[in-house]
C-alpha atoms as a PDB file:
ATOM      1  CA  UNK A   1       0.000   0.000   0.000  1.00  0.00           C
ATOM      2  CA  UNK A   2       1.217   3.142  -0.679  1.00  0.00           C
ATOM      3  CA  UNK A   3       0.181   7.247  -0.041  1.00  0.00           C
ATOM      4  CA  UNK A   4       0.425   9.946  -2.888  1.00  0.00           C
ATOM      5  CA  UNK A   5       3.106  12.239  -2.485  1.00  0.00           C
ATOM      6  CA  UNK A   6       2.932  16.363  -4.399  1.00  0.00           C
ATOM      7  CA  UNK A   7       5.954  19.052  -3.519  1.00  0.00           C
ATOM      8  CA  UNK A   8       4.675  21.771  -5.168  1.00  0.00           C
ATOM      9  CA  UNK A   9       7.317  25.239  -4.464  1.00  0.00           C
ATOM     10  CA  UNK A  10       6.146  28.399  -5.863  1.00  0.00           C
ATOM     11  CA  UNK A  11       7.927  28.292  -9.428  1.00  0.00           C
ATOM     12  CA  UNK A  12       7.222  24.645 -10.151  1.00  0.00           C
ATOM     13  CA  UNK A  13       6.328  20.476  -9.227  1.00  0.00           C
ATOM     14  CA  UNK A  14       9.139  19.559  -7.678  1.00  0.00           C
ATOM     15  CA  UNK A  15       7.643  15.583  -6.768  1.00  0.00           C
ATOM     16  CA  UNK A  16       5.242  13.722  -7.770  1.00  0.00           C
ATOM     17  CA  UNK A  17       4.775   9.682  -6.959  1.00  0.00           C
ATOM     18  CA  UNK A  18       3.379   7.221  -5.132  1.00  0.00           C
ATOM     19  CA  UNK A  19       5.419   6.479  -1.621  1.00  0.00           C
ATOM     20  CA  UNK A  20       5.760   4.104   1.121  1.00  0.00           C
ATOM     21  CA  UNK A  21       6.687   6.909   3.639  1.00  0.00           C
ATOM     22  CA  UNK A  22       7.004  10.620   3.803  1.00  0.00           C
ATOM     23  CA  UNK A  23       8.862  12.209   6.952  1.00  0.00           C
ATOM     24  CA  UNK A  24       8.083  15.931   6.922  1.00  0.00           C
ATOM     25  CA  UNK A  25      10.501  18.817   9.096  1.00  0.00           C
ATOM     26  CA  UNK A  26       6.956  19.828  10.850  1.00  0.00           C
ATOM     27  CA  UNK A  27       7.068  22.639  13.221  1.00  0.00           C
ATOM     28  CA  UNK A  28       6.648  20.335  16.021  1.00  0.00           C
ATOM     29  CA  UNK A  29       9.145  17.928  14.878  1.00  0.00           C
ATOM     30  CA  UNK A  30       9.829  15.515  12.325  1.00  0.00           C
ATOM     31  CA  UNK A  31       6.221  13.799  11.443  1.00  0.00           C
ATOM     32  CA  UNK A  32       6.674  10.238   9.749  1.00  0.00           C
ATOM     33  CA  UNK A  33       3.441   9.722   7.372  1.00  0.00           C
ATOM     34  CA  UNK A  34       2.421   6.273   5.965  1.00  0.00           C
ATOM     35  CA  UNK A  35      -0.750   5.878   4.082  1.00  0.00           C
ATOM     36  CA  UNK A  36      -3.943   6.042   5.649  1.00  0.00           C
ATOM     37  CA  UNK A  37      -2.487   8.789   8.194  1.00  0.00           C
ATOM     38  CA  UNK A  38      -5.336  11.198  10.079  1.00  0.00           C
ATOM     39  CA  UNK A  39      -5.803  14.143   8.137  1.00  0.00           C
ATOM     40  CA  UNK A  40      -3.271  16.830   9.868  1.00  0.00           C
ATOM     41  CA  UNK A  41      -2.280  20.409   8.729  1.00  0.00           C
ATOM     42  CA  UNK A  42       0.997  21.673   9.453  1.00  0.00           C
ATOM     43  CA  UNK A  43       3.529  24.177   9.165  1.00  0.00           C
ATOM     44  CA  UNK A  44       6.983  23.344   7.885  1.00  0.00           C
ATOM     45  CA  UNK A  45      10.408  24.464   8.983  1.00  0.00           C
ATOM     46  CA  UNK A  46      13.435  24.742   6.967  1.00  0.00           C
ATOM     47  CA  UNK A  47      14.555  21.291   6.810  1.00  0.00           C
ATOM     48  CA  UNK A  48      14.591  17.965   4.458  1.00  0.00           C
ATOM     49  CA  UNK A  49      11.315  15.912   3.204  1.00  0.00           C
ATOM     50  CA  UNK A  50      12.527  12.117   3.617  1.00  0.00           C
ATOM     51  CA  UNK A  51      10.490  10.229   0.199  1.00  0.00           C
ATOM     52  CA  UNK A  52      10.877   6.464   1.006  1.00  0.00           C
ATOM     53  CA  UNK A  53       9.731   3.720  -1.727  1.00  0.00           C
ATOM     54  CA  UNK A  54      11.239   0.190  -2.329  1.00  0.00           C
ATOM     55  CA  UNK A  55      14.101   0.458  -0.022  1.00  0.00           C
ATOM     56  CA  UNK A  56      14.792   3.722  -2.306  1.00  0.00           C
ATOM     57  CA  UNK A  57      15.242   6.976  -0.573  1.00  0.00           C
ATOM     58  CA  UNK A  58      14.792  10.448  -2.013  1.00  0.00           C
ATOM     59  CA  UNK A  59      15.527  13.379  -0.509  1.00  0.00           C
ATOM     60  CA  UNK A  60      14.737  17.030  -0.879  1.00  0.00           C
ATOM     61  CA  UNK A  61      14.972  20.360   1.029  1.00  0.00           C
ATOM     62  CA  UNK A  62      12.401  23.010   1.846  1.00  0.00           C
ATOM     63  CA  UNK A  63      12.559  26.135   3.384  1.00  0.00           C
ATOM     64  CA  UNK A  64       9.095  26.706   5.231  1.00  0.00           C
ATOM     65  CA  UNK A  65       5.753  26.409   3.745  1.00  0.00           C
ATOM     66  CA  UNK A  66       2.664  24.330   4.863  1.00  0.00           C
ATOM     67  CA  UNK A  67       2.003  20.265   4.261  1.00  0.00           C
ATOM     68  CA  UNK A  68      -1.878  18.399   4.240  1.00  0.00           C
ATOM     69  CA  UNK A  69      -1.947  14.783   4.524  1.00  0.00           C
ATOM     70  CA  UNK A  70      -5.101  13.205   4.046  1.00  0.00           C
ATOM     71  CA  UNK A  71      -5.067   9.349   3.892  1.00  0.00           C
ATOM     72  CA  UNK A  72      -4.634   8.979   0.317  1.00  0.00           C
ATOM     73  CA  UNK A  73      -2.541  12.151  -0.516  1.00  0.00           C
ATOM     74  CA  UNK A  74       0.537  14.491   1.649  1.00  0.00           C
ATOM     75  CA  UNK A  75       0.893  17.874   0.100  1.00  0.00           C
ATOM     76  CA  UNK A  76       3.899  19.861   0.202  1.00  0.00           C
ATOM     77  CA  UNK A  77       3.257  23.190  -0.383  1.00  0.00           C
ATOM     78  CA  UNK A  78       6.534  24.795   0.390  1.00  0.00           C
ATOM     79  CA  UNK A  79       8.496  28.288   0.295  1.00  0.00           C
ATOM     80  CA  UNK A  80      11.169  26.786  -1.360  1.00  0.00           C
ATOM     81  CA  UNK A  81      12.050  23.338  -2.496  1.00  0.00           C
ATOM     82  CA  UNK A  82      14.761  21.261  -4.615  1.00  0.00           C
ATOM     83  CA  UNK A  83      15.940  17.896  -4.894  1.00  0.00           C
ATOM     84  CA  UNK A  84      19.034  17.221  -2.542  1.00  0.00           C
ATOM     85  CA  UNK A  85      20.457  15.876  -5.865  1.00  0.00           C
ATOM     86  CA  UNK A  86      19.966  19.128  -7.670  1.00  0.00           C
ATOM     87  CA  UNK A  87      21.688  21.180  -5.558  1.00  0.00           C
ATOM     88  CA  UNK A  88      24.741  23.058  -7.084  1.00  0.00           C
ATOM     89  CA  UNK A  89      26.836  23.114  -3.954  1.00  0.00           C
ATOM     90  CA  UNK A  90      29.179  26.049  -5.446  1.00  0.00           C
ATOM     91  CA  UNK A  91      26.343  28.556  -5.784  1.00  0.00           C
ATOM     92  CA  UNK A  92      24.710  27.745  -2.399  1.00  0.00           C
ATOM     93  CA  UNK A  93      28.316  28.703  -0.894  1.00  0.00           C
ATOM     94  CA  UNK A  94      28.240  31.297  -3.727  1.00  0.00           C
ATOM     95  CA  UNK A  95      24.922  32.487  -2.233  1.00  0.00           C
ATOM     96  CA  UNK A  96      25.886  31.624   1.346  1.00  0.00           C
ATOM     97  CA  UNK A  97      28.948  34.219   1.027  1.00  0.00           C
ATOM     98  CA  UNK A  98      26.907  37.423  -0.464  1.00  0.00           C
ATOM     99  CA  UNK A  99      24.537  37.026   1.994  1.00  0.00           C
ATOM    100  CA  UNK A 100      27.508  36.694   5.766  1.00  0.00           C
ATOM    101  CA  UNK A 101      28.877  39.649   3.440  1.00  0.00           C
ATOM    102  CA  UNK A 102      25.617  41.501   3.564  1.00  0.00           C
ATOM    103  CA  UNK A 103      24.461  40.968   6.917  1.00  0.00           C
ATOM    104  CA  UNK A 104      28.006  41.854   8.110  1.00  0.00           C
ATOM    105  CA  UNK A 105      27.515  45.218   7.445  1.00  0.00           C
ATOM    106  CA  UNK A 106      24.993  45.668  10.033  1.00  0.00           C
ATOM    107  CA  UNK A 107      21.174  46.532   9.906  1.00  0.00           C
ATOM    108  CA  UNK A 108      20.102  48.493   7.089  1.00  0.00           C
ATOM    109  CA  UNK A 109      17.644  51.141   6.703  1.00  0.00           C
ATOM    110  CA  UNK A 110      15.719  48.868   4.135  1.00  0.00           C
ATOM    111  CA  UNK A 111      14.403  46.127   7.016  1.00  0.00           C
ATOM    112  CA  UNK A 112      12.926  44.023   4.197  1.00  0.00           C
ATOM    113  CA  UNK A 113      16.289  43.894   2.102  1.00  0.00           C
ATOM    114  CA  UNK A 114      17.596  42.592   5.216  1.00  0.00           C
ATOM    115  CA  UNK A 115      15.356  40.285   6.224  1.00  0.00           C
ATOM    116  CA  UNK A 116      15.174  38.595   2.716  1.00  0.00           C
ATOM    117  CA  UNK A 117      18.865  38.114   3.281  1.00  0.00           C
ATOM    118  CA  UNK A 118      18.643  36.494   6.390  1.00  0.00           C
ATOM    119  CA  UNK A 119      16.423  34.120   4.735  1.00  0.00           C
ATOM    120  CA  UNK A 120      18.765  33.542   1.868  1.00  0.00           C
ATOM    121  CA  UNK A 121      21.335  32.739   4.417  1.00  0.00           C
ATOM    122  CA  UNK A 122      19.211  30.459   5.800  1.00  0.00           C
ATOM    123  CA  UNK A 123      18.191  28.960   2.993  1.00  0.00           C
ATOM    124  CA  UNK A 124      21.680  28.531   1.680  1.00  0.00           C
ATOM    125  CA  UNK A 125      22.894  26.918   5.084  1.00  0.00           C
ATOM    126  CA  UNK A 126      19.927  24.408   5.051  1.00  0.00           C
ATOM    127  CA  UNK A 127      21.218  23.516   0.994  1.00  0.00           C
ATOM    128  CA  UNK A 128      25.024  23.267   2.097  1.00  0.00           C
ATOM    129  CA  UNK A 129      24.045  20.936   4.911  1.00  0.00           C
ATOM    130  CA  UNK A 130      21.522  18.282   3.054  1.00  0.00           C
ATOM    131  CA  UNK A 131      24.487  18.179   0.728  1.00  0.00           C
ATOM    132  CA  UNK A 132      27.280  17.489   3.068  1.00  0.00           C
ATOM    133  CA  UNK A 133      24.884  15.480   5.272  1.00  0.00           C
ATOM    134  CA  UNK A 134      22.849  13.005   2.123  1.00  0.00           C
ATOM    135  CA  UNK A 135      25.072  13.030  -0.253  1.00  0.00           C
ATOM    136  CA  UNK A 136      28.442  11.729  -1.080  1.00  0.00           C
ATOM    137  CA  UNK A 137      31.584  13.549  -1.866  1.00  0.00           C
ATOM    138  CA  UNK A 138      29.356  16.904  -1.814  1.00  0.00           C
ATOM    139  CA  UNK A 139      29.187  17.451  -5.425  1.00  0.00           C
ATOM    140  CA  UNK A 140      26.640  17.777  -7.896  1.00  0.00           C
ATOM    141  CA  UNK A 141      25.200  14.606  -8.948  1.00  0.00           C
ATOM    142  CA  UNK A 142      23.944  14.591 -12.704  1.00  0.00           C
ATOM    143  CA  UNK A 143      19.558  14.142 -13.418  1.00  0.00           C
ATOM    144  CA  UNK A 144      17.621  13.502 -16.365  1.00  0.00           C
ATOM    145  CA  UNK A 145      17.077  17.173 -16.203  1.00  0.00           C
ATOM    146  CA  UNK A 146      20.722  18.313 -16.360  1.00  0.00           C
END
């Protein structure tokens, strides 16, 4: 038996299949969902969406957003997702340096230029991490898509 599994981010369908297991970064903690779950809404927190099916594991990040299981079907409707495969690991450190650069030069007047790049940083340290943490040798792995 398995549940229906949709990451949707705001630019584009980042996942769609049928898994064994989904373990969502909830705001209360990591929530393991297998099918026929209780409906549940929930927040997400930066962290990684765990897609189990076969023994296969797939992995991707999101930075905040909201998920809906129903028994059937999880929903991932997040801020900002990406395969943990797909991440270029030199522009997240790219990324990860322009925004420490940024928010090194203190508060500026422009509080919603800063806080976007505290969320950048964020972002980019949750990116550099799933690679160093999932996947080996830290370097980009090549996807039908590339």
């Amino acid at each position: 038996m398995t549940i229906r599994c949709e990451i949707v981010s705001q630019d584009r369908t980042v996942f769609t299949g049928d898994v064994d297991i989904v373990v969502l970064p909830g705001a209360g903690g990591e929530m393991g969902i297998l099918p026929n779950h209780a409906p549940v809404l929930t927040t997400l927190k930066y962290g990684v969406v765990k897609i189990r099916k076969g023994g296969k594991e797939e992995l991707f990040t999101v930075a905040g957003g909201v998920a809906e299981v129903q028994p059937q079907i999880v929903t991932i409707l997040a801020d900002a997702a990406e395969n943990v495969n797909e991440i270029d690991e030199a522009r997240a450190e790219a990324a990860r340096k322009r925004a420490e650069e940024v928010l090194a030069k203190g508060v500026p007047a422009d509080t919603d230029a800063y806080l976007s790049m505290e969320a950048a940083l964020r972002k980019s340290n949750l990116r550099l991490d799933a690679v160093r943490r999932y996947r080996k040798g830290g370097t980009r792995i090549p996807t039908s898509e590339n």
